[in-house]
N, C-alpha and C. Protein backbone atom coordinates (compact mmCIF):
# COMPACT_ATOMS: atom_id res chain seq x y z
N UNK A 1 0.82 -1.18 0.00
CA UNK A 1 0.00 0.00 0.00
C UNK A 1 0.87 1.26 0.00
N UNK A 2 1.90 1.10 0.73
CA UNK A 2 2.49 2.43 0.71
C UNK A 2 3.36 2.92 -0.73
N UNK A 3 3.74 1.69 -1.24
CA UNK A 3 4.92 1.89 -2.28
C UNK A 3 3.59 2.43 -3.15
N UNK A 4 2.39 1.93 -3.05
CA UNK A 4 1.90 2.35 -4.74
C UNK A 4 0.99 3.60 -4.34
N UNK A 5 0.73 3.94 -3.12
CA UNK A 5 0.52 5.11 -2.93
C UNK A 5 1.58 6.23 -3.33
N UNK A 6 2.60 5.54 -2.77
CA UNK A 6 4.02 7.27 -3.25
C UNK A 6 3.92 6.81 -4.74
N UNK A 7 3.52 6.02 -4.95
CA UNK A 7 3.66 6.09 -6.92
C UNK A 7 2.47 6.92 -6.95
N UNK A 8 1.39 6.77 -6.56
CA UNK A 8 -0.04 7.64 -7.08
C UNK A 8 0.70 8.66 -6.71
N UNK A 9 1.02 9.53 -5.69
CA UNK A 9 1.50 10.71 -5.10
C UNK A 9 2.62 10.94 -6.36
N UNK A 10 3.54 9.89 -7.02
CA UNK A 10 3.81 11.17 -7.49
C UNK A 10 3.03 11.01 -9.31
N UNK A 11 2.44 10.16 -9.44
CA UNK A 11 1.59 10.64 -11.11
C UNK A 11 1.01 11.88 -10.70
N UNK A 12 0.39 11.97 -9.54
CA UNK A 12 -0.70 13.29 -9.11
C UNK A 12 -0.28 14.88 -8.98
N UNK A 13 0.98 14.64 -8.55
CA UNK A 13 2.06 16.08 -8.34
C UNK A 13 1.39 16.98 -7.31
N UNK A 14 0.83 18.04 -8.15
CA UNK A 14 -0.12 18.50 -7.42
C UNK A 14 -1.21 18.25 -6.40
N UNK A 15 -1.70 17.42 -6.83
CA UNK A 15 -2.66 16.78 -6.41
C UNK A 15 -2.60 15.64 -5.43
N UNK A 16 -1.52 15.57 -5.21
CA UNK A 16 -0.75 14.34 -4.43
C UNK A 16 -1.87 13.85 -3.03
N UNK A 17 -1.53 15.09 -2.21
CA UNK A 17 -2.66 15.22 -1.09
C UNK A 17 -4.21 14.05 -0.98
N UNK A 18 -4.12 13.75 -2.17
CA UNK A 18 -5.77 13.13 -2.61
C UNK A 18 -5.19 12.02 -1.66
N UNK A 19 -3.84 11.51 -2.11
CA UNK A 19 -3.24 9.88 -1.87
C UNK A 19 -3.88 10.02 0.03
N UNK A 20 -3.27 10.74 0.59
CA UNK A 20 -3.45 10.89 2.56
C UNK A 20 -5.26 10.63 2.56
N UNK A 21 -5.87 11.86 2.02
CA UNK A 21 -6.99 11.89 2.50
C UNK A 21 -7.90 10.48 2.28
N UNK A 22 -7.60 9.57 1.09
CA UNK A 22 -8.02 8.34 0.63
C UNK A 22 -7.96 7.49 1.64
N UNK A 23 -6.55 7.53 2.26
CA UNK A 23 -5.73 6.44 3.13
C UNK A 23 -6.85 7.17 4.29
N UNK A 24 -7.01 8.13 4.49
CA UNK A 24 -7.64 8.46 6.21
C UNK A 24 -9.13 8.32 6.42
N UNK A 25 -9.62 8.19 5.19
CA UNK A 25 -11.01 8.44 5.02
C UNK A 25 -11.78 8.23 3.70
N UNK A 26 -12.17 6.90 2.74
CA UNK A 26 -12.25 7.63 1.38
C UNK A 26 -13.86 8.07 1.24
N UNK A 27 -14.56 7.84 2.60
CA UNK A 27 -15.85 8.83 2.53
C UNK A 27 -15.71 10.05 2.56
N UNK A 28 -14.69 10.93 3.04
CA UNK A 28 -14.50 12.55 2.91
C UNK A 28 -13.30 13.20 2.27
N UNK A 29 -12.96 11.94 1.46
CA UNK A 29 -11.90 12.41 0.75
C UNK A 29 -12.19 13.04 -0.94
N UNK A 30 -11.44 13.70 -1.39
CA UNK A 30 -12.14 15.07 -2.51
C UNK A 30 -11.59 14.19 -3.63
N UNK A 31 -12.58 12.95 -3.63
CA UNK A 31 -12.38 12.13 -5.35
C UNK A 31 -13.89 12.07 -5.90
N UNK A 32 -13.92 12.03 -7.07
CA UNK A 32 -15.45 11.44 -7.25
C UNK A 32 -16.00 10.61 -6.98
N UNK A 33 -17.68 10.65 -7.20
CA UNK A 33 -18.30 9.46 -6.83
C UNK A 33 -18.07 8.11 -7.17
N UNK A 34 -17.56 8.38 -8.82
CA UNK A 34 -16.86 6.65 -9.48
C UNK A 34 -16.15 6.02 -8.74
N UNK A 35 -14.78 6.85 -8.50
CA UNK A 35 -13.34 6.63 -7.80
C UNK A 35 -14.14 6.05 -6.40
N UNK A 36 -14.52 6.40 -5.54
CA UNK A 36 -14.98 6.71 -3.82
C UNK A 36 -16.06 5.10 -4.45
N UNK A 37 -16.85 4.71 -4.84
CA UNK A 37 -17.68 3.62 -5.28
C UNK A 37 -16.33 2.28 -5.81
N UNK A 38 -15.38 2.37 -6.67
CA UNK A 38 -14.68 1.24 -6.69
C UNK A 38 -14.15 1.28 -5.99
N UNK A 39 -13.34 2.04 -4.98
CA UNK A 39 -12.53 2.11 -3.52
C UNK A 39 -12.93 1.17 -2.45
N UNK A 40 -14.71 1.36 -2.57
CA UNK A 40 -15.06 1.08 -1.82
C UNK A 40 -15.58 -0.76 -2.21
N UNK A 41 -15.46 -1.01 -2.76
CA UNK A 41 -15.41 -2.43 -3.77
C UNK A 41 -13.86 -3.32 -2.99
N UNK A 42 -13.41 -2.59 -3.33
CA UNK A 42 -11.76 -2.84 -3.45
C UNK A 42 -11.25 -3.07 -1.65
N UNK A 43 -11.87 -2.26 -1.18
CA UNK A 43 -11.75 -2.58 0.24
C UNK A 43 -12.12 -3.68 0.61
N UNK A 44 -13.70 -4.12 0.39
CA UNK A 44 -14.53 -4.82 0.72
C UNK A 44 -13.73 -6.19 -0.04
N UNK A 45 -12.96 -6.42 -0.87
CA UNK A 45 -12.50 -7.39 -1.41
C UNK A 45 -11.52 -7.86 -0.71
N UNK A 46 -10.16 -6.76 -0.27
CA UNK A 46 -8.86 -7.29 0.29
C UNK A 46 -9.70 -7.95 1.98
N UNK A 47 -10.53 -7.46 2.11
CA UNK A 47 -10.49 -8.10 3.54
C UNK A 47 -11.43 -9.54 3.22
N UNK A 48 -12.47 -9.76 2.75
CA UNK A 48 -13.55 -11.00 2.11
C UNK A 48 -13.93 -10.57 0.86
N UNK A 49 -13.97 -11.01 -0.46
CA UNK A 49 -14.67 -10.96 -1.65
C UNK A 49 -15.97 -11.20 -1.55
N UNK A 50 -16.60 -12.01 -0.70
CA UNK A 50 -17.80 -12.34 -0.27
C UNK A 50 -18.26 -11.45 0.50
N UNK A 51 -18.23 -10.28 1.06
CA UNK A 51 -18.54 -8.75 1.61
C UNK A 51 -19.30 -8.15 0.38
N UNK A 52 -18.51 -8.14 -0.66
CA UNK A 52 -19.12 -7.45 -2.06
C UNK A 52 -20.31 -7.78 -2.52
N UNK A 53 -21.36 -6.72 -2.25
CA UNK A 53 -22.75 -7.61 -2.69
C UNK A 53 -23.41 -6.22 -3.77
N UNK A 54 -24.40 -6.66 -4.39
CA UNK A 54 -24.91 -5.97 -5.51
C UNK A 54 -25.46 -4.44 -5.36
N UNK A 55 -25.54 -4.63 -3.67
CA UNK A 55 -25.59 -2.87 -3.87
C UNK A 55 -24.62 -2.01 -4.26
N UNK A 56 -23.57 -2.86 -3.96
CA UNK A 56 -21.40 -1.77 -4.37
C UNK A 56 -21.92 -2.08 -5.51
N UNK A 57 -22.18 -3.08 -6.18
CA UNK A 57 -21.69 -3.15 -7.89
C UNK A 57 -22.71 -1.86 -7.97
N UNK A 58 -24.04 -1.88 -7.95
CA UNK A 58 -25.19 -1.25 -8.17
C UNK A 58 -24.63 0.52 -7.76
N UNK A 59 -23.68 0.39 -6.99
CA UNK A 59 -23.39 2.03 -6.63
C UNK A 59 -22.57 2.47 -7.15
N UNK A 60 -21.65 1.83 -7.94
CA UNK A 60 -20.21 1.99 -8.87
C UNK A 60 -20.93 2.14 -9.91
N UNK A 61 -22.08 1.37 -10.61
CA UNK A 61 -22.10 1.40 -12.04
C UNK A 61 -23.32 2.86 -11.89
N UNK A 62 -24.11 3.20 -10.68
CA UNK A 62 -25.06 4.53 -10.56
C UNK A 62 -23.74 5.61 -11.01
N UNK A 63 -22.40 5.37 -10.49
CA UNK A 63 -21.60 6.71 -10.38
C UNK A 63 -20.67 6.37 -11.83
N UNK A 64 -20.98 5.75 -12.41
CA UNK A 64 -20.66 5.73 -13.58
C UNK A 64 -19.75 4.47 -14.23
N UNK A 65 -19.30 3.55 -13.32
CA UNK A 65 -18.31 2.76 -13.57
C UNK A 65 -18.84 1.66 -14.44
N UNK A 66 -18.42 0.89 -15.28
CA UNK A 66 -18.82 -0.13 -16.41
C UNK A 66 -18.62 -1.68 -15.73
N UNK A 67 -19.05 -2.15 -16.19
CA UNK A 67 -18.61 -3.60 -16.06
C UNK A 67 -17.14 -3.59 -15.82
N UNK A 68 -16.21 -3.20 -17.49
CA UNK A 68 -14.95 -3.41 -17.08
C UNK A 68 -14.26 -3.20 -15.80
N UNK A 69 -14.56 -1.54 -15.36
CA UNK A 69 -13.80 -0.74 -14.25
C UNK A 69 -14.06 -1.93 -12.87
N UNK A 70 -15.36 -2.13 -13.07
CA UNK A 70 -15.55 -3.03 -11.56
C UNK A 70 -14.63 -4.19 -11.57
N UNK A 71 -14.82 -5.29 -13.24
CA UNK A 71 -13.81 -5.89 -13.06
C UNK A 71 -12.59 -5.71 -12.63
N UNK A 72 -12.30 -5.03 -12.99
CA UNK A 72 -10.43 -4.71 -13.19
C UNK A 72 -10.38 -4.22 -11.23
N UNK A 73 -11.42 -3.66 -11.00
CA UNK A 73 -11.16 -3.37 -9.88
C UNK A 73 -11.33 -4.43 -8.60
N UNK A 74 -12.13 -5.54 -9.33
CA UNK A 74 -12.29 -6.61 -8.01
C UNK A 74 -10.54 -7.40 -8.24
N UNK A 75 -10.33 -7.70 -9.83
CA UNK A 75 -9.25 -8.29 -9.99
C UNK A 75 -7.97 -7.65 -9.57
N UNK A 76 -7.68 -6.18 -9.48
CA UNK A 76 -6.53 -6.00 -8.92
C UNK A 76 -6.27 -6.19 -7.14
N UNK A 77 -7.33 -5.66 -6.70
CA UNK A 77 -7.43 -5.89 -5.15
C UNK A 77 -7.24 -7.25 -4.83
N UNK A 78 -8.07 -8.06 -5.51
CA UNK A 78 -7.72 -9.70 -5.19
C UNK A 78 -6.15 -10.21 -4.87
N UNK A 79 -5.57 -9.53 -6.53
CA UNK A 79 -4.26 -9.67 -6.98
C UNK A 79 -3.05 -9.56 -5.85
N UNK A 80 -3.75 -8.17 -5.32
CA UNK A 80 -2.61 -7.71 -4.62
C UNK A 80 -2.81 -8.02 -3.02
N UNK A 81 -4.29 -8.33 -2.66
CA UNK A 81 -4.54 -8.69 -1.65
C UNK A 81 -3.41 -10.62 -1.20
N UNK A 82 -3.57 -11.27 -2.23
CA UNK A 82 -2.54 -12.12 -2.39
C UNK A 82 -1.42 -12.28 -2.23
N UNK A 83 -0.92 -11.38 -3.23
CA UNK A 83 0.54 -10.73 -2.91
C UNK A 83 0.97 -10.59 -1.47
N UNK A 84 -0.07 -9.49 -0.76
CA UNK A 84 0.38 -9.33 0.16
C UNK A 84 0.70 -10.65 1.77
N UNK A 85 -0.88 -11.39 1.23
CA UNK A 85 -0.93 -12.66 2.25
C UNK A 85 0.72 -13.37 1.79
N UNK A 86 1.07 -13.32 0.82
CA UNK A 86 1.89 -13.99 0.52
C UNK A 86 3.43 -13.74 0.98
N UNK A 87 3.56 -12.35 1.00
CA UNK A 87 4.69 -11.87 1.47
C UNK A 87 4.62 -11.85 3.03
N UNK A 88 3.51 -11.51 3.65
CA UNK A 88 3.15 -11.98 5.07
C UNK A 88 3.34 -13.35 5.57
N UNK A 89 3.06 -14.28 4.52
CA UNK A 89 2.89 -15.95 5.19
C UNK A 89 4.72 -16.02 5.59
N UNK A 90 5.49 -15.51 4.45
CA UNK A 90 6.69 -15.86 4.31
C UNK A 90 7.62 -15.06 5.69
N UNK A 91 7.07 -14.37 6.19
CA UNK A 91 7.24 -13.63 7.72
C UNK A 91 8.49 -12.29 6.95
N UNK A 92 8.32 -11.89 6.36
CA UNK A 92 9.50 -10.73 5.16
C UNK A 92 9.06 -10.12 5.66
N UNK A 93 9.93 -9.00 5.70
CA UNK A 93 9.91 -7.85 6.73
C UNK A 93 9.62 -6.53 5.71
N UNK A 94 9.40 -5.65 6.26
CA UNK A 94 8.65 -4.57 5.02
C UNK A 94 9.36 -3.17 5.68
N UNK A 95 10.36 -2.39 4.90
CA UNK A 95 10.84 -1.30 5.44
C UNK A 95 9.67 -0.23 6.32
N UNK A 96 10.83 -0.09 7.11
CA UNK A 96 9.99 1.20 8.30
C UNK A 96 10.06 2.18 7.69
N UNK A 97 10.86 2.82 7.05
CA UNK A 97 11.36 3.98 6.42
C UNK A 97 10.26 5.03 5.48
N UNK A 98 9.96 5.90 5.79
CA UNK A 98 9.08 6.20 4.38
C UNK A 98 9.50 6.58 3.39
N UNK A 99 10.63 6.49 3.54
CA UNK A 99 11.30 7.33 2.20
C UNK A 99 11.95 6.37 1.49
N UNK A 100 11.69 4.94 1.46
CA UNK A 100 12.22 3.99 1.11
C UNK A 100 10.91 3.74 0.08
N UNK A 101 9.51 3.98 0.48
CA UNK A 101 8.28 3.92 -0.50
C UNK A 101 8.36 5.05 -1.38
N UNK A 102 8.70 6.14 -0.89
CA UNK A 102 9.08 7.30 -1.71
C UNK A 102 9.90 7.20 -3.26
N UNK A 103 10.95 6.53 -2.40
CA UNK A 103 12.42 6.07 -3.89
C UNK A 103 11.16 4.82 -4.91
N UNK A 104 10.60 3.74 -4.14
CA UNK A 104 10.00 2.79 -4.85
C UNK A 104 8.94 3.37 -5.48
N UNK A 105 8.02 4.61 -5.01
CA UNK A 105 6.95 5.14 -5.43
C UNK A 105 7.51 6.04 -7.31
N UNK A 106 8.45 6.48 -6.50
CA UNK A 106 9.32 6.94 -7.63
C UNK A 106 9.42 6.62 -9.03
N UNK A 107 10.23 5.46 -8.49
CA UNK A 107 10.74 4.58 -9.79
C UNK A 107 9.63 3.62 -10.47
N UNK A 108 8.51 3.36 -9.35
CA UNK A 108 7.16 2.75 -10.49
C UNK A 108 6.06 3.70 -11.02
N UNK A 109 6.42 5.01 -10.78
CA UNK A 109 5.89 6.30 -11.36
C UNK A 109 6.37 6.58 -12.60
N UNK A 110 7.80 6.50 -12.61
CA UNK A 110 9.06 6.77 -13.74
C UNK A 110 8.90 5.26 -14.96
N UNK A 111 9.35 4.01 -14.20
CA UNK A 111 9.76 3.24 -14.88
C UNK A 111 8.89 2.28 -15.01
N UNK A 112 7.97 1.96 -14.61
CA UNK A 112 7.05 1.30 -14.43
C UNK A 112 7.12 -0.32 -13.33
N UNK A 113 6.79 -1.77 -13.56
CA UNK A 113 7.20 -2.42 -12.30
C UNK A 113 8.57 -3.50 -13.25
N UNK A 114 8.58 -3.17 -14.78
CA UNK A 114 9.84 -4.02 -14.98
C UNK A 114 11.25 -3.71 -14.73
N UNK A 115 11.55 -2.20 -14.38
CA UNK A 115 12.26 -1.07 -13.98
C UNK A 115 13.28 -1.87 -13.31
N UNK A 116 13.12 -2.25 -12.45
CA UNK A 116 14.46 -3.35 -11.36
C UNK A 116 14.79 -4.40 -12.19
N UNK A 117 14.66 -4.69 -13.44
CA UNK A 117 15.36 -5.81 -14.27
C UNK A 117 15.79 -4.78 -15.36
N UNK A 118 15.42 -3.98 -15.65
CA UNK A 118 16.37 -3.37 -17.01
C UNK A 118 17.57 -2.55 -16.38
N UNK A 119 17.70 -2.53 -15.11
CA UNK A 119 18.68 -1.55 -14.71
C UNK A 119 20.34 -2.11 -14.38
């Protein structure tokens, strides 16, 4: 979460700020209704997929989101919700540092995630 937040923070530049208020709150945070409706999908997924019931789909596709967006949005949370059980099962330790998500936020802002093999 943190590395791909400092990546959103820095596509956003300006706008960076959105990344905190998301993380603290994404009911009063200043995104649209689409964005704030798959967020809220995406949550409901990393913790049970079975949480997700037809009123989220029904409130994502009211605020505009398609079939695809929901897909893509149950499938990345899944994805990474995985990932993460996975790097957890293995007991790996995850830098304290924030400025260590910063450099990583960086370079998958810049280079994208094949970036650590072409270098």
């Amino acid at each position: 979460m943190e590395a791909h937040g400092a990546a959103a923070r820095q596509l956003l530049g300006e706008q960076s700020g959105v990344v905190a208020e998301i993380f603290e709150d994404v009911d009063s945070a200043q995104i649209d209704d689409k964005l704030r409706a798959l967020l809220v999908i995406a949550e409901k997924v990393r913790i049970d997929g079975r949480l997700v019931g037809e009123s989220d789909v029904q409130a994502a596709r009211e605020a505009g989101a398609d079939d695809k967006a929901i897909h893509d949005t149950v499938l990345i949370a899944a994805m990474f919700s995985m990932f993460n059980r996975y790097v957890d099962g293995l007991a790996t330790w995850t830098p304290a540092d924030p400025a260590v998500y910063d450099e990583i936020g960086q370079r998958l802002a810049n280079k994208g995630y094949g970036s650590r093999f072409r270098e």
